[in-house]
Protein backbone atom coordinates (compact mmCIF):
# COMPACT_ATOMS: atom_id res chain seq x y z
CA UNK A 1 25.37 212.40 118.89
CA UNK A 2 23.41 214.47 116.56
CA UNK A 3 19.50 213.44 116.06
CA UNK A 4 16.88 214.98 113.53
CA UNK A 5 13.69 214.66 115.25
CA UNK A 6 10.43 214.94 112.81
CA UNK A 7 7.55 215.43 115.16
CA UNK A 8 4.54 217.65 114.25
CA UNK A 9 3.32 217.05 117.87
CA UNK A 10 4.47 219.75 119.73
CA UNK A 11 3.88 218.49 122.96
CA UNK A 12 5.32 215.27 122.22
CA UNK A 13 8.63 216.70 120.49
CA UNK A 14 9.30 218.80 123.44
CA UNK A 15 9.24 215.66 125.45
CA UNK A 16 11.57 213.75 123.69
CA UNK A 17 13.92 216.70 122.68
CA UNK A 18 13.96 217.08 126.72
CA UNK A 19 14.72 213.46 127.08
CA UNK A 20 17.87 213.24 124.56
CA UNK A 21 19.18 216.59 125.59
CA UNK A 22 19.19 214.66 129.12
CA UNK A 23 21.72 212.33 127.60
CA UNK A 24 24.13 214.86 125.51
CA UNK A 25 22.37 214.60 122.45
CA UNK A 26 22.17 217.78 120.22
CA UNK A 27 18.62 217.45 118.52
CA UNK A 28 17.86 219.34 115.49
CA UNK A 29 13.52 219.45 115.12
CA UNK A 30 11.32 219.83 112.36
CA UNK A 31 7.50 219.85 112.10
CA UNK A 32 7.02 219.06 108.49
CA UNK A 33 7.91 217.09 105.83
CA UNK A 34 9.19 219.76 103.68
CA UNK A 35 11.11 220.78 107.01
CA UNK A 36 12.90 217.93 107.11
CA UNK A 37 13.75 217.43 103.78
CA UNK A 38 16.14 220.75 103.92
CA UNK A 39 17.70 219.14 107.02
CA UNK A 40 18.65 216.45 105.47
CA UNK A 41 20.44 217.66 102.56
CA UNK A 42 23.00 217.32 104.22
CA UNK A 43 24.38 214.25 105.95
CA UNK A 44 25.49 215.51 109.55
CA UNK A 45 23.02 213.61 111.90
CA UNK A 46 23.38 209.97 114.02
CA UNK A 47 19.48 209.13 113.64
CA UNK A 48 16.40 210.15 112.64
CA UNK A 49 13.63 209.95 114.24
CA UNK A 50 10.75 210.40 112.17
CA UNK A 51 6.84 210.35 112.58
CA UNK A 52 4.95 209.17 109.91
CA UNK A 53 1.59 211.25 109.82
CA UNK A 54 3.04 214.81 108.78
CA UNK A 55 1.92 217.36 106.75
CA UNK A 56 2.88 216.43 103.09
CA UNK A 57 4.70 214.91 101.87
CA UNK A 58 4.59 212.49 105.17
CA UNK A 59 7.14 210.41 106.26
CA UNK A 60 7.08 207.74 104.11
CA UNK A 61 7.78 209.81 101.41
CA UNK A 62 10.54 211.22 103.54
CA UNK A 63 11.77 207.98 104.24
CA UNK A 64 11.78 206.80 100.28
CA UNK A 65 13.32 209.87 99.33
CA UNK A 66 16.20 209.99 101.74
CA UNK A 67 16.90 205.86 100.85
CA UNK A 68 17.16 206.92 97.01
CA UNK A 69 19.41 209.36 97.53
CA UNK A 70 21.74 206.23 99.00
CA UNK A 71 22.12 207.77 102.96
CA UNK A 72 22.39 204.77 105.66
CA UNK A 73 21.44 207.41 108.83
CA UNK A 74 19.41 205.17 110.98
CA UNK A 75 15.60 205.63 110.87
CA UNK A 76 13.16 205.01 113.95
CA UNK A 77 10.07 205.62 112.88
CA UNK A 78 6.88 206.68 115.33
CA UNK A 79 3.64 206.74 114.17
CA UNK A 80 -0.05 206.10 115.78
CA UNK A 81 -0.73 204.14 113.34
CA UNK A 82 -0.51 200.32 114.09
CA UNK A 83 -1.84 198.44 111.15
CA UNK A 84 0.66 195.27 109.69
CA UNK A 85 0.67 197.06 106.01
CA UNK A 86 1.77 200.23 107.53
CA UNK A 87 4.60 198.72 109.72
CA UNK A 88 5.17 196.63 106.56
CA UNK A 89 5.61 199.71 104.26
CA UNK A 90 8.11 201.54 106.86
CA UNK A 91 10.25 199.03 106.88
CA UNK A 92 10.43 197.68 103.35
CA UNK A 93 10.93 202.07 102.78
CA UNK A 94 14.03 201.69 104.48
CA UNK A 95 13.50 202.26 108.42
CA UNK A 96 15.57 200.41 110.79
CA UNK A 97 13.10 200.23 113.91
CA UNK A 98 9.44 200.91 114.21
CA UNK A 99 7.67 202.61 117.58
CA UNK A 100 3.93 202.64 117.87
CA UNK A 101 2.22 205.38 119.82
CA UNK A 102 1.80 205.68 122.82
CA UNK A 103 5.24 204.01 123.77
CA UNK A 104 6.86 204.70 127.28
CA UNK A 105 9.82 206.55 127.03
CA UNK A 106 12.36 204.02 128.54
CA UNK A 107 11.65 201.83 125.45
CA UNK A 108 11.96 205.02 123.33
CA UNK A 109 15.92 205.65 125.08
CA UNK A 110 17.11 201.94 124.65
CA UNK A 111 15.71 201.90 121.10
CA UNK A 112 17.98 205.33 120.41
CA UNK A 113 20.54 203.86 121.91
CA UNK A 114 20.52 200.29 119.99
CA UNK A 115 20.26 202.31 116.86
CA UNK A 116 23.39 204.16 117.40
CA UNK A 117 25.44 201.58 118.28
CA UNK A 118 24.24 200.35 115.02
CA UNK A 119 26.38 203.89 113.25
CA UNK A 120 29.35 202.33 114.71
CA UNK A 121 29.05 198.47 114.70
CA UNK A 122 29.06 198.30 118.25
CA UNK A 123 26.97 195.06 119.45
CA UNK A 124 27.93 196.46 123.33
CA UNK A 125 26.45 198.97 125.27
CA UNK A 126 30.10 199.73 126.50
CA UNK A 127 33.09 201.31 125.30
CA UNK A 128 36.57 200.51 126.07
CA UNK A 129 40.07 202.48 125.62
CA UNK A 130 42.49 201.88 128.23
CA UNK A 131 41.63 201.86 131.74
CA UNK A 132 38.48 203.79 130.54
CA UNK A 133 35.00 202.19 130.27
CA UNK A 134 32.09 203.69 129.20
CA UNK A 135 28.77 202.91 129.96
CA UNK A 136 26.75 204.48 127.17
CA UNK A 137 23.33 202.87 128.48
CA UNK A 138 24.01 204.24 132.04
CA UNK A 139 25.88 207.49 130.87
CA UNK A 140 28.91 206.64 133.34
CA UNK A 141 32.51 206.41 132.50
CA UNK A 142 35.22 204.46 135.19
CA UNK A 143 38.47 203.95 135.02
CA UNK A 144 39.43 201.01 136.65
CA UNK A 145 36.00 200.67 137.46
CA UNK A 146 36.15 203.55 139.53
CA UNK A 147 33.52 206.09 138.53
CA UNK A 148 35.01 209.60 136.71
CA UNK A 149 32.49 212.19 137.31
CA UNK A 150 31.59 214.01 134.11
CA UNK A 151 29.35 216.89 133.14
CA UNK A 152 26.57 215.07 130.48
CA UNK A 153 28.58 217.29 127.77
CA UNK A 154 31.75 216.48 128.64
CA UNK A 155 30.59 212.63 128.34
CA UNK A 156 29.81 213.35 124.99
CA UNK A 157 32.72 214.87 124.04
CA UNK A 158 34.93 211.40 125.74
CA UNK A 159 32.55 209.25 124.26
CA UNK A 160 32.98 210.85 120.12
CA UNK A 161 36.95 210.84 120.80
CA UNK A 162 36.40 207.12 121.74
CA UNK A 163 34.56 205.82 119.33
CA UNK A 164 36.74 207.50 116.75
CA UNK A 165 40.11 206.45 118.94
CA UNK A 166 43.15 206.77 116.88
CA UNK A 167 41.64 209.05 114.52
CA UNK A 168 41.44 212.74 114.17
CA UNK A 169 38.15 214.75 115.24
CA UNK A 170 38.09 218.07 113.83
CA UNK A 171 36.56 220.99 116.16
CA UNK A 172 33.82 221.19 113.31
CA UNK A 173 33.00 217.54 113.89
CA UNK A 174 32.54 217.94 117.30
CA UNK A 175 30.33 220.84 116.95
CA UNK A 176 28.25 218.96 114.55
CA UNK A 177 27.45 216.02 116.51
CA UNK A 178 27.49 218.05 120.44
CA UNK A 179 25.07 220.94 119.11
CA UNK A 180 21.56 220.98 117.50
CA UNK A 181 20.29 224.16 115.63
CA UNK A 182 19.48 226.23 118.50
CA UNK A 183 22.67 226.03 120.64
CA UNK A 184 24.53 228.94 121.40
CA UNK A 185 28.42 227.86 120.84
CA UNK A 186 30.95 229.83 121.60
CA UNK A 187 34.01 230.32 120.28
CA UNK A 188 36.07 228.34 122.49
CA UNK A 189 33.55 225.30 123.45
CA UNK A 190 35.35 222.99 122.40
CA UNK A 191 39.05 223.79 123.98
CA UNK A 192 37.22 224.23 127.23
CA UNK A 193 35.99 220.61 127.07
CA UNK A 194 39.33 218.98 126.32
CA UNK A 195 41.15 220.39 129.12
CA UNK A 196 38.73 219.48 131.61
CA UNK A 197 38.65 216.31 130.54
CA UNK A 198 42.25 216.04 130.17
CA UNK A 199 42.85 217.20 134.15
CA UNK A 200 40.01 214.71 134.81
CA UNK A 201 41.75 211.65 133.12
CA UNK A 202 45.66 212.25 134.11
CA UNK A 203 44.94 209.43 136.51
CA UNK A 204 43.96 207.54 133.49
CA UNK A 205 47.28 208.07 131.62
CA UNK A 206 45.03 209.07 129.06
CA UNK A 207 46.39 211.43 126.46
CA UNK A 208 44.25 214.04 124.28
CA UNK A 209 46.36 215.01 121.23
CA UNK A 210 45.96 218.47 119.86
CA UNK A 211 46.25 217.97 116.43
CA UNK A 212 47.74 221.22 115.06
CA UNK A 213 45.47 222.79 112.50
CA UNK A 214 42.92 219.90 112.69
CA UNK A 215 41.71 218.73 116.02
CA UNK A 216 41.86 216.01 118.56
CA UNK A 217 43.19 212.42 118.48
CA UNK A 218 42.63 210.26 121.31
CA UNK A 219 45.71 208.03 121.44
């Protein structure tokens, strides 16, 4: 999944970049408010995570801005500040969870996580299609229970087609929501995942369409 992280901390965004790039997320950074407002012009990201005590404008005026303009991306907000009216103020703005630093950085994953399943109405940690499960908390997929080893990309790439199962997922979409800002793609990324996974999952009886002239269908 794509993530816009908003940190002005540069120790601390390097940290957390590190820990969702651990987990096949592409993360897109910005350091200021003004920063992330030209990121999200346009609507391409899963979450944002967003730290309240930038630069102006800050994030609450990020936050109010991006809820006028009508987008639903999830919001976690992070901030050191831990007074009720602030906590108050983030979340009648419009966020959807609310971290106080310091936090430990388990909390920080299953918070992420919780919030995306929120994008797709998904109450369940786990995905089913098939004889496929996948365990998005654990970052494991099995088919009949019996573990399929996957490359932390190529997870990503199973877990989009799944959650968007019987619909088409262009090669632009994948790119969008597999690679932040400073990823090098090439070319042929995407084709390279798809048959990997495809000789990984014959046992599965699992069939990748190639949708001519517009992408992949998971059927």
């Amino acid at each position: 999944m794509r993530i816009l992280l908003v940190e002005d901390d540069v120790v601390l965004a390097t940290a957390l970049t590190r820990v969702l790039n651990q987990t096949a997320h592409a993360v897109d950074s910005a350091e200021t408010g003004e920063q992330a407002r030209d990121a999200l012009k346009d609507d391409v990201y899963d979450l944002v995570i967003l730290d309240v005590g930038l630069p102006k404008p800050d994030g609450f005026e990020v936050l109010h801005e991006l809820r006028q303009r009508g987008s639903h991306v999830p919001v976690l907000v992070l901030t050191a500040r831990d007074a009720l009216e602030d906590r108050v103020r983030g979340l009648d703005l419009g966020a959807d969870d609310y971290l106080t630093k310091p936090f430990d950085l388990p909390e920080f994953e299953a918070r992420v996580r919780a919030l995306i399943r929120r994008v797709h109405y998904r109450a369940s940690p786990e995905l089913k299609h098939g004889r496929l499960r996948l365990d998005s908390a654990g970052r494991r997929l099995f088919c009949d229970d019996k573990p399929v080893e996957l490359s932390q990309r190529e997870l990503a790439v199973i877990e989009l087609l799944m959650l968007r199962a019987g619909r088409v997922v262009t090669k632009e979409q994948m790119v969008d929501h597999l690679y932040g800002w400073a990823d090098d793609v090439g070319s042929n990324a995407m084709e390279v995942y798809i048959h990997r996974l495809r000789k990984k999952l014959e046992a599965a009886e699992i069939n990748i369409r190639t949708v001519r002239g517009m992408g992949y269908l998971l059927d």
